[in-house]
Protein backbone atom coordinates (compact mmCIF):
# COMPACT_ATOMS: atom_id res chain seq x y z
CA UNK A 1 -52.28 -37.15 -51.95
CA UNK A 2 -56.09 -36.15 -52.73
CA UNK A 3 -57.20 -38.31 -49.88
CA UNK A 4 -54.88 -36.40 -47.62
CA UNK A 5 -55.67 -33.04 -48.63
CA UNK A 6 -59.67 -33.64 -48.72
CA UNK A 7 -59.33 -35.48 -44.68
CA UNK A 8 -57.43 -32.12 -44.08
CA UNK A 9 -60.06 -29.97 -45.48
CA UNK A 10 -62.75 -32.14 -43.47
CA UNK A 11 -61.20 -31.74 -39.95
CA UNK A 12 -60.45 -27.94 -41.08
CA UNK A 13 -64.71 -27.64 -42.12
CA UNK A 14 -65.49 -29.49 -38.72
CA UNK A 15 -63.54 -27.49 -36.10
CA UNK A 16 -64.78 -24.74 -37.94
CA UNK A 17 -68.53 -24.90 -36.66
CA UNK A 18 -67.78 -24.03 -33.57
CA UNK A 19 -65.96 -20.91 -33.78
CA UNK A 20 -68.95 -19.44 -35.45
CA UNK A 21 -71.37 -20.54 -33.05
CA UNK A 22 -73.91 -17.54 -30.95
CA UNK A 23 -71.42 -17.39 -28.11
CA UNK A 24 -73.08 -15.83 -24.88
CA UNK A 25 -72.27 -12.04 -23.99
CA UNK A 26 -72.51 -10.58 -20.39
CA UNK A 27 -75.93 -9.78 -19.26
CA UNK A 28 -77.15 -12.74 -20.68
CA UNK A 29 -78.22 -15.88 -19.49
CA UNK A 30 -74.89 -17.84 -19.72
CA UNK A 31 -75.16 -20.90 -17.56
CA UNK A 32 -78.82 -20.87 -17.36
CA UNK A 33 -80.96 -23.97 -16.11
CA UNK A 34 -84.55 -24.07 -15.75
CA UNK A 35 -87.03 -26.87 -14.23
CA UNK A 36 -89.87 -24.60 -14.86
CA UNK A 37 -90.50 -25.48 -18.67
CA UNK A 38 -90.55 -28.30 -20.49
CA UNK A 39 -87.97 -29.73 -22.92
CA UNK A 40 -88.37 -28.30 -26.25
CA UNK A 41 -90.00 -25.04 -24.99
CA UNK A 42 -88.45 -21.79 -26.63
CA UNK A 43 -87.49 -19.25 -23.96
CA UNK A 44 -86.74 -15.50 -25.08
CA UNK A 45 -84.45 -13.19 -22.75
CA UNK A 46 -84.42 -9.63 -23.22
CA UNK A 47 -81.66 -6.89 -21.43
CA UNK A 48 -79.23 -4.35 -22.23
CA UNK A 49 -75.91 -4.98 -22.54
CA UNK A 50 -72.88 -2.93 -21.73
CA UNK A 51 -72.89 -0.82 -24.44
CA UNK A 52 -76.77 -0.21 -23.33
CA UNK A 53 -78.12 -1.61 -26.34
CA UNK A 54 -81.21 -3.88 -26.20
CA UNK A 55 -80.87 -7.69 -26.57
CA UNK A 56 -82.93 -10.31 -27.00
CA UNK A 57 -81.57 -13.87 -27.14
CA UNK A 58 -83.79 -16.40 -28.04
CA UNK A 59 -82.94 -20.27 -26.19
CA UNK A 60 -84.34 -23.81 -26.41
CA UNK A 61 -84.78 -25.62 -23.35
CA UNK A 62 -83.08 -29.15 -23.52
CA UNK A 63 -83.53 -32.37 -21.80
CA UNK A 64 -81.35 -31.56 -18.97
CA UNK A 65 -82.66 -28.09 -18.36
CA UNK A 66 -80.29 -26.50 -19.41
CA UNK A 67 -80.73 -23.72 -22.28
CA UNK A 68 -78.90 -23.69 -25.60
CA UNK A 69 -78.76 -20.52 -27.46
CA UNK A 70 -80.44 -20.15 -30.75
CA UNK A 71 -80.17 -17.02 -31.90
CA UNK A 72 -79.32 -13.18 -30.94
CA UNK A 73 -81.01 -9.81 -32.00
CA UNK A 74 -80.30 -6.33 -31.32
CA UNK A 75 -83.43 -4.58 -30.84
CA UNK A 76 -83.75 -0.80 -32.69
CA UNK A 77 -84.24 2.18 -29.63
């Protein structure tokens, strides 16, 4: 019974990671790919989004080129 309820709690704890990923909003760079900088490199993309506050979203370039998103800050006007 304790085996069961801890490989429960386990695949409850891992589905749960991804729900609280930084999930991309519009205006920002959601499907992004870059060839321009190398894998590794830290790219920062600032804008305003529809409620006209200012972003900035901070993403890591990966192998591929593609961008993963790190993090997300509302700037103060």
């Amino acid at each position: 019974m304790k085996t069961l309820i801890s490989a429960a709690l386990l695949t409850v704890l891992a589905g749960t990671s991804a729900a609280f990923a930084i999930q991309p909003i519009p205006g920002s760079i959601e499907t992004g790919y870059t060839d321009k900088a190398p894998a590794g490199s830290i790219v920062d993309h600032r804008f305003y989004d529809r409620f006209g506050n200012d972003q900035v979203e901070t993403y890591q370039v990966k192998a591929d080129g593609s961008l993963q998103l790190l993090s997300r800050d509302q700037l103060e006007n």
